[in-house]
N, C-alpha and C. Protein backbone atom coordinates (compact mmCIF):
# COMPACT_ATOMS: atom_id res chain seq x y z
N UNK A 1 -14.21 -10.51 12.25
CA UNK A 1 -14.82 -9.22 11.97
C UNK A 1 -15.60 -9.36 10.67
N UNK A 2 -16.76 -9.14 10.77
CA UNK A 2 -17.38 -8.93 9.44
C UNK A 2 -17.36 -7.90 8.05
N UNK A 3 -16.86 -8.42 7.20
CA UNK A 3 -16.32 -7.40 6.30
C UNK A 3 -17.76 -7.24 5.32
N UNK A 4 -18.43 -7.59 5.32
CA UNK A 4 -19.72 -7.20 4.39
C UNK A 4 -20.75 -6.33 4.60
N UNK A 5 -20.33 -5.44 5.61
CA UNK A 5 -21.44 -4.44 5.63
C UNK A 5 -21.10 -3.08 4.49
N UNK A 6 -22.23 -3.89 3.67
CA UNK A 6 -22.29 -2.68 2.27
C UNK A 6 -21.18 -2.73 1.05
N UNK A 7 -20.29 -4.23 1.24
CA UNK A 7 -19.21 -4.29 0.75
C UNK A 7 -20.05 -4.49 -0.82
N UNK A 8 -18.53 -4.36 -1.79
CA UNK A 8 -18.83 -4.49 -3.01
C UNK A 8 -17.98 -5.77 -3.51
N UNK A 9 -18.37 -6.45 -4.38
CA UNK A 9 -18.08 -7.74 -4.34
C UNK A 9 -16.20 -7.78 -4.45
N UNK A 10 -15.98 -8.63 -4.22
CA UNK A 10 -14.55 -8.58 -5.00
C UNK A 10 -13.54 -7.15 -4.55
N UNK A 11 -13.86 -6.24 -3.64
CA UNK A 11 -13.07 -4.86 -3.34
C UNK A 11 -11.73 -5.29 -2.25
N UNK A 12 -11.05 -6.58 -2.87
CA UNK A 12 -10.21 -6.15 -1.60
C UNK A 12 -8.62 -6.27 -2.58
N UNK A 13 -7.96 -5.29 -1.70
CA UNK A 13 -6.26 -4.48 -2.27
C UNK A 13 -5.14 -5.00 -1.53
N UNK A 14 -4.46 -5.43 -2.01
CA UNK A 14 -2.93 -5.60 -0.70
C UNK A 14 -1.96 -4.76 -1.67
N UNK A 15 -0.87 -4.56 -0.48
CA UNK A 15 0.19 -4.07 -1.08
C UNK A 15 0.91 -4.21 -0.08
N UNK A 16 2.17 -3.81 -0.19
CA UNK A 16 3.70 -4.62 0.67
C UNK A 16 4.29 -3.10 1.30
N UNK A 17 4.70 -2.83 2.04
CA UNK A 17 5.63 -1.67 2.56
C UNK A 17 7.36 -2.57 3.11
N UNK A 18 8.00 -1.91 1.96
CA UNK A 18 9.66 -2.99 2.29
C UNK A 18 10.18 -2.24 3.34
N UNK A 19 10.84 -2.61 4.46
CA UNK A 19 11.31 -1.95 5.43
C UNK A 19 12.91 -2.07 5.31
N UNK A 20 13.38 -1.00 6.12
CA UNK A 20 15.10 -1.25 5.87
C UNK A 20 15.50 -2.39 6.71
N UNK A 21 14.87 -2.08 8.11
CA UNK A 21 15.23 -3.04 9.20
C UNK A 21 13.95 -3.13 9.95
N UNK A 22 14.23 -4.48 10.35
CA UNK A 22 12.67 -5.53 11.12
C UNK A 22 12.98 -4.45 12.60
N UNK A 23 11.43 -3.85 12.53
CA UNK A 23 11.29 -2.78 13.79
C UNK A 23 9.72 -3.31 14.18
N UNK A 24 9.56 -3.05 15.13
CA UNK A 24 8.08 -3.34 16.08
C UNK A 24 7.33 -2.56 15.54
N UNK A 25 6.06 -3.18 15.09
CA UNK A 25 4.78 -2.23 14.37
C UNK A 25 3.48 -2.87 15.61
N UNK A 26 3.29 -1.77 16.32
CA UNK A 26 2.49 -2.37 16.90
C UNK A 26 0.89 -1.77 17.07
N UNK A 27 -0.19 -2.00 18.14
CA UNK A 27 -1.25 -1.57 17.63
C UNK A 27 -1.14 0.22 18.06
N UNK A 28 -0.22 0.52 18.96
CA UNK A 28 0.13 1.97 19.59
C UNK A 28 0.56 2.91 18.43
N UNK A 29 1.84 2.22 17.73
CA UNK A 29 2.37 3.17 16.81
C UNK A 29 1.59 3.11 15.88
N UNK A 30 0.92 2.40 15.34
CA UNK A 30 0.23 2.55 14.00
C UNK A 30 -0.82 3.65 14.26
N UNK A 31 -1.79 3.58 15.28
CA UNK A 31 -3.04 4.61 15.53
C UNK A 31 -1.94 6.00 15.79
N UNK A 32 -1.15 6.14 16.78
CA UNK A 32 -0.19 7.50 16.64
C UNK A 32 -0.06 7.97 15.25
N UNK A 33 0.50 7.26 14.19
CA UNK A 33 1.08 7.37 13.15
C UNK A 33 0.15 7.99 12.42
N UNK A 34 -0.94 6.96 12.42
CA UNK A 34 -2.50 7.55 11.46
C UNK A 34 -3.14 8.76 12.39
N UNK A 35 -2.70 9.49 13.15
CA UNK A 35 -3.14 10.40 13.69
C UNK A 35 -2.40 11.78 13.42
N UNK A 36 -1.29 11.02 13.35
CA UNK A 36 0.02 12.24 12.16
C UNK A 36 -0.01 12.44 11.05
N UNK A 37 -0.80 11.68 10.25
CA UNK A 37 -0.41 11.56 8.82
C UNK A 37 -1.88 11.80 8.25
N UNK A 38 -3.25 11.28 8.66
CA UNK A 38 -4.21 11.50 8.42
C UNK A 38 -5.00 11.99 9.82
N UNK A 39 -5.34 13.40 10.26
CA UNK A 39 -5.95 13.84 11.26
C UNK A 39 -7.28 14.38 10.81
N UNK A 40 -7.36 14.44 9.97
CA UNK A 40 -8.96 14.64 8.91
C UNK A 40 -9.73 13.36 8.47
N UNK A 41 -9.41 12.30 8.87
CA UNK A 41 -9.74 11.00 8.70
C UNK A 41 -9.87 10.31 9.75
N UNK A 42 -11.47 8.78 9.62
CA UNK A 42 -11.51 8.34 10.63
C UNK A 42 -10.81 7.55 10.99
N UNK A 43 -10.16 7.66 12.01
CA UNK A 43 -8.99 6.44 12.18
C UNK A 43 -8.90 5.12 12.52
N UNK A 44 -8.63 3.77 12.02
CA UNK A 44 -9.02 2.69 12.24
C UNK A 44 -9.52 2.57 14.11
N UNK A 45 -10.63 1.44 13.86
CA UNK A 45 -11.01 1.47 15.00
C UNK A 45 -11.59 -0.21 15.58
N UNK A 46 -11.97 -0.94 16.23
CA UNK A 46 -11.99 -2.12 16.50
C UNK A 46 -10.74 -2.87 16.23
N UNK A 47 -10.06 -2.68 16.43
CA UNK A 47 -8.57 -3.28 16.38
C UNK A 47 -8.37 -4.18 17.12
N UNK A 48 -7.75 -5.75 16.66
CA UNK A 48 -8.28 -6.70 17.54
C UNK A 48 -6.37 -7.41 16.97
N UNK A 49 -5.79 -7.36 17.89
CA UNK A 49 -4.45 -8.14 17.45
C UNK A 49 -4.24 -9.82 17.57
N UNK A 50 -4.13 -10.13 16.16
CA UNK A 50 -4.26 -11.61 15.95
C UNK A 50 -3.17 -12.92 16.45
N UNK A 51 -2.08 -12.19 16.74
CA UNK A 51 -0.88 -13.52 16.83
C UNK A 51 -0.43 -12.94 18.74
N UNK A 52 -0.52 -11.83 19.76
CA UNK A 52 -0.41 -12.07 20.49
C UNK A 52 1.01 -10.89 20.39
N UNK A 53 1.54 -10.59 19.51
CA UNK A 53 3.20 -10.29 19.56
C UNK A 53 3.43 -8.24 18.93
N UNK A 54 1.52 -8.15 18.27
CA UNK A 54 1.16 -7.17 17.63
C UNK A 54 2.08 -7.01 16.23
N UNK A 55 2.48 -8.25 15.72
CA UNK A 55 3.00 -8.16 14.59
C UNK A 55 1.68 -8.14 13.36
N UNK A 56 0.60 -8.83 14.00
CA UNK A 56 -0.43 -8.73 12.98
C UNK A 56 -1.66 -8.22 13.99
N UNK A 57 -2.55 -7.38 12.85
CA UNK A 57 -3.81 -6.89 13.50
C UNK A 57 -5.10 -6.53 12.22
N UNK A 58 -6.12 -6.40 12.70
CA UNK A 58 -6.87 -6.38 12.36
C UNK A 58 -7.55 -5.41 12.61
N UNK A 59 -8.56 -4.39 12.02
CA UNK A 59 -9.17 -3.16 12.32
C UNK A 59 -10.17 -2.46 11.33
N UNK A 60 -10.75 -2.19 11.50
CA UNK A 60 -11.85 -1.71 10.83
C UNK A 60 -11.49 -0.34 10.82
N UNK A 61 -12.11 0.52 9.34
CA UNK A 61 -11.92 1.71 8.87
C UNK A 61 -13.14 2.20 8.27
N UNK A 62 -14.13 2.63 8.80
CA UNK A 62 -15.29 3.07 8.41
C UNK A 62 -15.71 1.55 8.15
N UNK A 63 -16.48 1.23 6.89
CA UNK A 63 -17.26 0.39 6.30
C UNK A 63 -15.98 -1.35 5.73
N UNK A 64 -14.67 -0.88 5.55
CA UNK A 64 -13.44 -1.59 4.90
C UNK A 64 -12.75 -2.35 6.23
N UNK A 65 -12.57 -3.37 5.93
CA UNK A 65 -11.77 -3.95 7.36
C UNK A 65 -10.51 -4.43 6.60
N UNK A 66 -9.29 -4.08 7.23
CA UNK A 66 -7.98 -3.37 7.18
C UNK A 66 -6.61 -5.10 7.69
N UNK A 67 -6.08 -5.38 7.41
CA UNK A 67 -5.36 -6.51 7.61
C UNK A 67 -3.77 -5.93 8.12
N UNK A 68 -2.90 -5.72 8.70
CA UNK A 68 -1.16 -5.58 8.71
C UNK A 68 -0.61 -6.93 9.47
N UNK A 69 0.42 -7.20 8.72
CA UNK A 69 1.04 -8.32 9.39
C UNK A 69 2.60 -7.84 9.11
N UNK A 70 3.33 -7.63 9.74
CA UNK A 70 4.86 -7.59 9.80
C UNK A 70 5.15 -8.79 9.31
N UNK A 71 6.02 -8.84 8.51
CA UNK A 71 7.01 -10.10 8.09
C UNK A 71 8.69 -9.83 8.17
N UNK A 72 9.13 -10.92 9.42
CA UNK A 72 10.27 -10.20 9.55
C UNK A 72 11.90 -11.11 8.51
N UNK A 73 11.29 -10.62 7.29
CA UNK A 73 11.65 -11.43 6.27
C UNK A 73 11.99 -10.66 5.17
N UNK A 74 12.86 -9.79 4.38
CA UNK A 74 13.11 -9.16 3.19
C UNK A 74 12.12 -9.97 2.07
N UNK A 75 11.25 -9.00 1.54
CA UNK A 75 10.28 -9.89 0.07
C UNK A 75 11.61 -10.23 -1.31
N UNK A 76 11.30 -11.89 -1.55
CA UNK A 76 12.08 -12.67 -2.15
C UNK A 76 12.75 -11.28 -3.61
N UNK A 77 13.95 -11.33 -3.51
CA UNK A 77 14.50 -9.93 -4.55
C UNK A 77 14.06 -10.61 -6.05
N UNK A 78 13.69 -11.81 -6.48
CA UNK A 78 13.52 -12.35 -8.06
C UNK A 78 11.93 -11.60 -7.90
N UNK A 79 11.11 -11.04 -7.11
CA UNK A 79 9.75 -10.81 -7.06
C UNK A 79 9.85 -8.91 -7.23
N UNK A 80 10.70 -8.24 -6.90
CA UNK A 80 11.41 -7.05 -7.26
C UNK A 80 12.05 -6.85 -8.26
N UNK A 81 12.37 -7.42 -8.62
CA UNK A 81 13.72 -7.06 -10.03
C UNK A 81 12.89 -6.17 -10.74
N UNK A 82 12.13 -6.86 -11.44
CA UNK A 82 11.64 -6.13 -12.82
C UNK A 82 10.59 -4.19 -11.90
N UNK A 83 9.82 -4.27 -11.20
CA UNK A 83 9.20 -3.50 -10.56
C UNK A 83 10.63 -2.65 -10.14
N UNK A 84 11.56 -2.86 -9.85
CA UNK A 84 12.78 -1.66 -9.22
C UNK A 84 13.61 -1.35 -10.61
N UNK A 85 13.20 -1.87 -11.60
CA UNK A 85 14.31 -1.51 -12.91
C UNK A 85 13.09 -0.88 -13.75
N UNK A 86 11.93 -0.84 -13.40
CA UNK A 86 10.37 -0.23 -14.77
C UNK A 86 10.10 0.81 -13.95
N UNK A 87 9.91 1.27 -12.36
CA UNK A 87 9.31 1.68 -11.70
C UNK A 87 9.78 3.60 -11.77
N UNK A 88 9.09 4.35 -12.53
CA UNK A 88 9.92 5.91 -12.28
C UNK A 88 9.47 6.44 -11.23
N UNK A 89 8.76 5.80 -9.86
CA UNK A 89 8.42 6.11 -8.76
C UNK A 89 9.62 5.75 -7.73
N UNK A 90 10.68 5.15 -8.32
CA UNK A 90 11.58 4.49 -7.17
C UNK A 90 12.55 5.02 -7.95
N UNK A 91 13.81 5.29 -7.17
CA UNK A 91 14.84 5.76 -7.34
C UNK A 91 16.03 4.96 -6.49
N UNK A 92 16.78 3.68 -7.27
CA UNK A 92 17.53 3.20 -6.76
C UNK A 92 18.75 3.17 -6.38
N UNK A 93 19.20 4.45 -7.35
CA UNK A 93 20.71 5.43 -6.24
C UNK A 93 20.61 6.22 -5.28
N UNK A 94 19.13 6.21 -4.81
CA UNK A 94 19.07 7.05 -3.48
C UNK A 94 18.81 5.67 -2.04
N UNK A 95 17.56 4.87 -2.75
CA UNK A 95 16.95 3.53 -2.08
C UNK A 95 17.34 2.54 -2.84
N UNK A 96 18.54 1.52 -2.31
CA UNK A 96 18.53 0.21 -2.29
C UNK A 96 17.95 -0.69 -1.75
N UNK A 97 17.26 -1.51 -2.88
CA UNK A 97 16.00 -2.52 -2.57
C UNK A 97 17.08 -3.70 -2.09
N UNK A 98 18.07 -3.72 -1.93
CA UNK A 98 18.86 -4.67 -1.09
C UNK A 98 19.01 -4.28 0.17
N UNK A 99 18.72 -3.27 0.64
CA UNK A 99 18.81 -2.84 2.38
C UNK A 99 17.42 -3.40 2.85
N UNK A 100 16.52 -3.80 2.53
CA UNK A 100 15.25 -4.24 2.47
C UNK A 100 15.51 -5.54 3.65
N UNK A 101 14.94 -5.63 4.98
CA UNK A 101 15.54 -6.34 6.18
C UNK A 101 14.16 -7.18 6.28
N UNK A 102 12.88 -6.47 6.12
CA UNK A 102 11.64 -7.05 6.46
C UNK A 102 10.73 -6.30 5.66
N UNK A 103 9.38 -6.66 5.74
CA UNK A 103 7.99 -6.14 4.59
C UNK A 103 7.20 -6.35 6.04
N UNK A 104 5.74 -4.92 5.47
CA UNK A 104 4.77 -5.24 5.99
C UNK A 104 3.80 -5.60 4.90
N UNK A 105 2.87 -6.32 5.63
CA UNK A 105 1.60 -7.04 4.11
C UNK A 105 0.73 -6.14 4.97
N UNK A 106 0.24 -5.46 3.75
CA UNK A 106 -1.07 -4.80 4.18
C UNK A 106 -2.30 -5.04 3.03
N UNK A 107 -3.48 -5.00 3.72
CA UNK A 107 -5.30 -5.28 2.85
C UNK A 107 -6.03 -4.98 3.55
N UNK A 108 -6.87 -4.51 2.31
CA UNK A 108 -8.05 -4.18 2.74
C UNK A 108 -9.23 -4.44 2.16
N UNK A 109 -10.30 -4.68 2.76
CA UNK A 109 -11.31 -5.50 1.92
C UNK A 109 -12.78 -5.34 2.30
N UNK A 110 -13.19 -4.90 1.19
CA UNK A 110 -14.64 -4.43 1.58
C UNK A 110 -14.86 -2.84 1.24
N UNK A 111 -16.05 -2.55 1.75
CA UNK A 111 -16.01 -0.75 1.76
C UNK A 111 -17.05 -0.39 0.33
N UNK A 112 -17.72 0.45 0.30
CA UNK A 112 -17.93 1.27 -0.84
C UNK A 112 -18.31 1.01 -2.13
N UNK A 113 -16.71 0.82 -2.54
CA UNK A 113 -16.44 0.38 -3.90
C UNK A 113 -14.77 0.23 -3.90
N UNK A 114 -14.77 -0.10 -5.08
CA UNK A 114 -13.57 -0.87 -4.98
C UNK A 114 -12.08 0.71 -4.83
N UNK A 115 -12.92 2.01 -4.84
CA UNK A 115 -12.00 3.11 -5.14
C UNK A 115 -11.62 3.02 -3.48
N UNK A 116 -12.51 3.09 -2.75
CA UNK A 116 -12.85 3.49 -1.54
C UNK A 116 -11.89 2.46 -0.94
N UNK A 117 -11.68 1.06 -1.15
CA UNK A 117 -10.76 0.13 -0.72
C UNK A 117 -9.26 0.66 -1.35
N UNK A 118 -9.03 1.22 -2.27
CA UNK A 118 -8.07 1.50 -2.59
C UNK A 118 -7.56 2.48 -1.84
N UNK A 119 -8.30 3.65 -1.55
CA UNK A 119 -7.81 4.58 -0.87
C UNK A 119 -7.84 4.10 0.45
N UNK A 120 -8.82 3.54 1.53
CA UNK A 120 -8.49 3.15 2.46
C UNK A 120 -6.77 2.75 2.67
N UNK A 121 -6.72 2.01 1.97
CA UNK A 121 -5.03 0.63 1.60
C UNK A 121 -4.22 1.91 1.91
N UNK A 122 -4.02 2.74 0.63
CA UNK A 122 -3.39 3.67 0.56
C UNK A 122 -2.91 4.49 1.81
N UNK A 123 -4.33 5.04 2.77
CA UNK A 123 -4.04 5.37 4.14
C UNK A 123 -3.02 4.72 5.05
N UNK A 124 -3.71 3.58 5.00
CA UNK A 124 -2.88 2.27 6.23
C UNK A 124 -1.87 2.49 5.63
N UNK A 125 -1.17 2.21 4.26
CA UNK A 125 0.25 2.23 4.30
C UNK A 125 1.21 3.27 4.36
N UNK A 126 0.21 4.70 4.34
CA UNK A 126 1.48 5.54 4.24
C UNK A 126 1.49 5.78 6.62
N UNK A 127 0.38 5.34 7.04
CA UNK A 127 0.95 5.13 8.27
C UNK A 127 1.34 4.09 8.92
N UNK A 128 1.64 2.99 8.43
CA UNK A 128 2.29 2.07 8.01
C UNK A 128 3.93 2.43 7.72
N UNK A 129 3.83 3.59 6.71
CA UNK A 129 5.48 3.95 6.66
C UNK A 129 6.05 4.92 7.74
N UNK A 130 5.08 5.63 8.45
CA UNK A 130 5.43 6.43 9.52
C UNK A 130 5.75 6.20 10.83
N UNK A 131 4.95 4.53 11.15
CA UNK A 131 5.59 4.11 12.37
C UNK A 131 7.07 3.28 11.78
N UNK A 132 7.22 3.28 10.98
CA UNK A 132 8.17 1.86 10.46
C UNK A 132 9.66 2.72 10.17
N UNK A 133 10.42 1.89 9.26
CA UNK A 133 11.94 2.02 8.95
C UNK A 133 11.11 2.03 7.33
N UNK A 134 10.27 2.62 6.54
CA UNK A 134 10.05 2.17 4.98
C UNK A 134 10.75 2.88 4.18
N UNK A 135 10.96 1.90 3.01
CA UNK A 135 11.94 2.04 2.17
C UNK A 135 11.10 2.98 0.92
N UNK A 136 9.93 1.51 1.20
CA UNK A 136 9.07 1.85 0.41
C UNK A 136 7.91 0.99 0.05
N UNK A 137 6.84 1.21 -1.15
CA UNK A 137 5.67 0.59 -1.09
C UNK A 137 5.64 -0.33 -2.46
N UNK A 138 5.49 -1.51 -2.44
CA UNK A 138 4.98 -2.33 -3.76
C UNK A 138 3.59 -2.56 -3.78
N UNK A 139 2.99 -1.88 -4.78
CA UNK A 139 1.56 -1.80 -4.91
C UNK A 139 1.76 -2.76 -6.32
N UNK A 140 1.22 -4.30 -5.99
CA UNK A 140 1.07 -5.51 -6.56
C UNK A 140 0.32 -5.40 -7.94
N UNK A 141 -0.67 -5.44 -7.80
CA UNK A 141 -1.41 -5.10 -8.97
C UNK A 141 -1.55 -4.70 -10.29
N UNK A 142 -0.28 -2.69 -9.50
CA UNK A 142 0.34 -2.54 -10.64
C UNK A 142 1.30 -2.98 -11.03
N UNK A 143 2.06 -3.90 -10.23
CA UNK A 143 3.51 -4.27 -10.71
C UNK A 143 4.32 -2.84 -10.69
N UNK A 144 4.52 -1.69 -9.47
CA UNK A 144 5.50 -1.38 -9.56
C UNK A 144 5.80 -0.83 -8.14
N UNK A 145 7.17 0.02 -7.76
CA UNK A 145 7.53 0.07 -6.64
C UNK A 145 7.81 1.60 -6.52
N UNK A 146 7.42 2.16 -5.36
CA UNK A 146 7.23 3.38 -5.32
C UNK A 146 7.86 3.62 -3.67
N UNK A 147 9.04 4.76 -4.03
CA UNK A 147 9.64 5.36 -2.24
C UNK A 147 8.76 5.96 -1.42
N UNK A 148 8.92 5.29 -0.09
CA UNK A 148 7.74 5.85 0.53
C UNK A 148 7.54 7.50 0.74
N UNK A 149 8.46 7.56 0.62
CA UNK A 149 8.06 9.69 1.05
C UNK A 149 7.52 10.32 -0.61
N UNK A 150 7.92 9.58 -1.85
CA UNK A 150 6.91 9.66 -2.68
C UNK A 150 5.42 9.39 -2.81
N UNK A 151 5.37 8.43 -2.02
CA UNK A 151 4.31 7.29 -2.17
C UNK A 151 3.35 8.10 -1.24
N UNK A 152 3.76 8.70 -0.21
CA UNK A 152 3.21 9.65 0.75
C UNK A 152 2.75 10.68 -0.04
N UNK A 153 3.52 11.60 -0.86
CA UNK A 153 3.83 12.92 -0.83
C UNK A 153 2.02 12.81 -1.98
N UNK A 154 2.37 11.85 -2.84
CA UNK A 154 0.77 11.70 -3.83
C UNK A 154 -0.44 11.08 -3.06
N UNK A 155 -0.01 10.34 -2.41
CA UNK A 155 -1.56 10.25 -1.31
C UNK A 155 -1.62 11.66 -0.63
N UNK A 156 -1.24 12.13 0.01
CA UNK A 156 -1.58 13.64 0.50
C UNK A 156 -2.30 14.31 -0.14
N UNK A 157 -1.25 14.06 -1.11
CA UNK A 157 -1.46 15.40 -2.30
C UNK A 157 -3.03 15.53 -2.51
N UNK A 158 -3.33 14.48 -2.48
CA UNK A 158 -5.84 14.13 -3.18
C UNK A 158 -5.82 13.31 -1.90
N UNK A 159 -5.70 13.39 -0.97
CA UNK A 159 -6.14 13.01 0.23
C UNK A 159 -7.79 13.71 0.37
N UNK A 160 -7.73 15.23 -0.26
CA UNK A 160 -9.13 15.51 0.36
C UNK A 160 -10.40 15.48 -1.29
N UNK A 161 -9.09 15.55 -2.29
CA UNK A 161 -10.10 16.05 -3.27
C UNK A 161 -9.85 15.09 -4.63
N UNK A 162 -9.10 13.97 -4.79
CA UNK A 162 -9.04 12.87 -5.38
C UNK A 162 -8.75 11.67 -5.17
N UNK A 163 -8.05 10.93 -6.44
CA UNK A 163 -7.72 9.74 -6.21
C UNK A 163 -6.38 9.86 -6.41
N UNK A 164 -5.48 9.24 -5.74
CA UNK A 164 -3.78 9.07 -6.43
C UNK A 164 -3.81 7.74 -7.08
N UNK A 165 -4.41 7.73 -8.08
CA UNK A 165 -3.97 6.83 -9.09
C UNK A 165 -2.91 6.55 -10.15
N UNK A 166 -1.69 7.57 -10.03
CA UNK A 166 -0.52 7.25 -10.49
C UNK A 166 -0.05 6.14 -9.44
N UNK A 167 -0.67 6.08 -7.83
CA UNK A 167 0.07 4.70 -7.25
C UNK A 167 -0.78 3.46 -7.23
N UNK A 168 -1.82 3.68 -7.96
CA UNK A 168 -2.10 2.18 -8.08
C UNK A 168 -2.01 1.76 -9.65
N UNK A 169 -1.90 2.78 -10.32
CA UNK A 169 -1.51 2.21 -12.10
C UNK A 169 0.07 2.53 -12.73
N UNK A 170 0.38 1.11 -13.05
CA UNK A 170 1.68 1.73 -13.60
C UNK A 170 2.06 1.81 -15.10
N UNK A 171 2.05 2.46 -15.56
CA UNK A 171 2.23 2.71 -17.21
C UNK A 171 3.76 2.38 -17.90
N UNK A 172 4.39 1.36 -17.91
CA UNK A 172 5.64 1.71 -18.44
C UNK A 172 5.52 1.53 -20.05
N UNK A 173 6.65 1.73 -20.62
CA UNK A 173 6.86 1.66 -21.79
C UNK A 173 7.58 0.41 -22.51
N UNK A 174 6.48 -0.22 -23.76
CA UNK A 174 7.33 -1.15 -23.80
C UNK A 174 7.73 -1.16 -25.50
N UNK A 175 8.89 -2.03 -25.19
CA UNK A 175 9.68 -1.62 -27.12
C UNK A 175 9.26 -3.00 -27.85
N UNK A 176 8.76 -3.84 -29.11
CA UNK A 176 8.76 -4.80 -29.67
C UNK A 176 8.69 -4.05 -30.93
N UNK A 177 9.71 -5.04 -31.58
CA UNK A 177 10.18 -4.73 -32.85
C UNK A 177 10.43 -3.33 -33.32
N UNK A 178 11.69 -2.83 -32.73
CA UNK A 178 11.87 -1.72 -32.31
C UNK A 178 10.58 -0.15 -32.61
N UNK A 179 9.36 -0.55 -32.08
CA UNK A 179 8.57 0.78 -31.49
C UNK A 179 7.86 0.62 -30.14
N UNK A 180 7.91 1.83 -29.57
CA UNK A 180 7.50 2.11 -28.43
C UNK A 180 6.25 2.06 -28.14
N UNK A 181 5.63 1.76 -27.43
CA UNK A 181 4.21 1.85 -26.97
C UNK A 181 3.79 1.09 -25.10
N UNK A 182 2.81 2.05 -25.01
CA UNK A 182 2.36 2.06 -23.58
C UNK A 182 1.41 1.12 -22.88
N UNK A 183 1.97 0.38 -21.66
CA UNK A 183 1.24 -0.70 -21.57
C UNK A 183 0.44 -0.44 -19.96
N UNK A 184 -0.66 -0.45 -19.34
CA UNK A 184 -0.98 -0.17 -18.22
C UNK A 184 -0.88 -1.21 -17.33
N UNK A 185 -1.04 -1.47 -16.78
CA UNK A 185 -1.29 -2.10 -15.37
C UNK A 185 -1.88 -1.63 -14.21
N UNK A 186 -2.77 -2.72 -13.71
CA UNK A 186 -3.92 -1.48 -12.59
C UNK A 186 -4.72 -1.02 -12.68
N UNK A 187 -4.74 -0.81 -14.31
CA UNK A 187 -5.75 0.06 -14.65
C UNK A 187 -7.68 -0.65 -14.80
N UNK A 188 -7.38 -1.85 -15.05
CA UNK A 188 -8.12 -2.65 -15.38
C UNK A 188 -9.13 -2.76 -13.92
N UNK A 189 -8.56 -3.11 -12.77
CA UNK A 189 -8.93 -2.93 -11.58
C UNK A 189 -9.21 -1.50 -10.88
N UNK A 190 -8.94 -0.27 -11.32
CA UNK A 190 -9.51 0.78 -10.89
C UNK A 190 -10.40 0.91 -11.80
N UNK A 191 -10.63 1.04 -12.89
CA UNK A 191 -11.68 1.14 -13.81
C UNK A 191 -13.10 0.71 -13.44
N UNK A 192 -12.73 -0.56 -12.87
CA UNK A 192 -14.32 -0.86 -12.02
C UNK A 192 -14.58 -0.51 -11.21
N UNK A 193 -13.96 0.48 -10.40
CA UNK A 193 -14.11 1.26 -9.34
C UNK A 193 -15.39 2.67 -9.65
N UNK A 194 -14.92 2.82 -10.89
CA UNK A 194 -15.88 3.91 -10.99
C UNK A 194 -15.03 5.39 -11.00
N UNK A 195 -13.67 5.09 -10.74
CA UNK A 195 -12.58 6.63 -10.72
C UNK A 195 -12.41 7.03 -11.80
């Protein structure tokens, strides 16, 4: 599939959706899902499934072409630690990142500008969490980890009239020589977006 129509250089996003338990994501539930969750939006379309099993697919979203691959594999826990102990988007006495059975990899690449790839991503994964078992979403970039019915509830939220950029930047706080101060992440990469 050709991802360069009108693309902007360098616009492509992944991020991980941790699942509790390895469940079938296939090309049926995902378009259902994005039809529940975004019905004001165009919904991926040329969908072409790559391995035969619909664990991975491919699909175009307006101008952005869209990547999911199921991995029926828990993401390595030394690659979580720090993101589930910084993250005030995750709450780990409600969600244990040890029930974590399998991940989906999701990207997207191309589109607009690099905001427009972000929000695309953003789409796919919160229907991504609607066909699935999700725990929740690791948005890489920023280095942090966010529950999916949170992770949902702020994409909705500017679904029509912003950006949810509290989930692609993560701000924690860091202490050296005992004072506090604020360090971003993410931010560097939405910034060239133009948001």
């Amino acid at each position: 599939m050709d991802s360069s129509r009108g693309a902007v250089p360098d616009s492509q996003v992944v991020a991980m959706v941790l699942l509790e338990e390895l469940c079938a994501l296939s090309v049926e539930s995902f378009r259902q899902s994005w039809a529940v969750v975004w019905p004001d939006f165009e919904p991926p379309d040329e969908i072409v499934v790559r391995d035969g099993t619909y664990s991975v697919f491919e699909f175009r979203i307006g101008d952005p072409v869209g990547y999911v691959a199921l991995v029926p594999a828990p993401v390595p826990m030394g690659e979580l630690e720090r993101p589930v102990a910084k993250s005030c988007l995750w709450n780990g006495e409600r969600v244990g990142i040890s029930h974590s059975q399998a991940h989906v990899v999701a990207r997207v690449k191309g589109g607009r500008s690099i905001a427009d790839a972000h929000m695309q991503l953003t789409r796919v994964l919160v229907a991504v969490s609607h066909a699935t078992s999700a725990l929740g979403v690791y948005w890489g970039a920023a280095g942090h980890l966010v529950q999916a019915d949170v992770f949902e509830y702020f994409a909705r939220r500017h679904a029509a009239d912003g950006l949810p950029v509290e989930l692609w930047i993560a701000v924690p706080v860091r202490t050296v020589a005992g004072r506090n101060s604020l360090v971003t992440y993410g931010a560097e990469r939405v910034r060239h977006s133009g948001a």
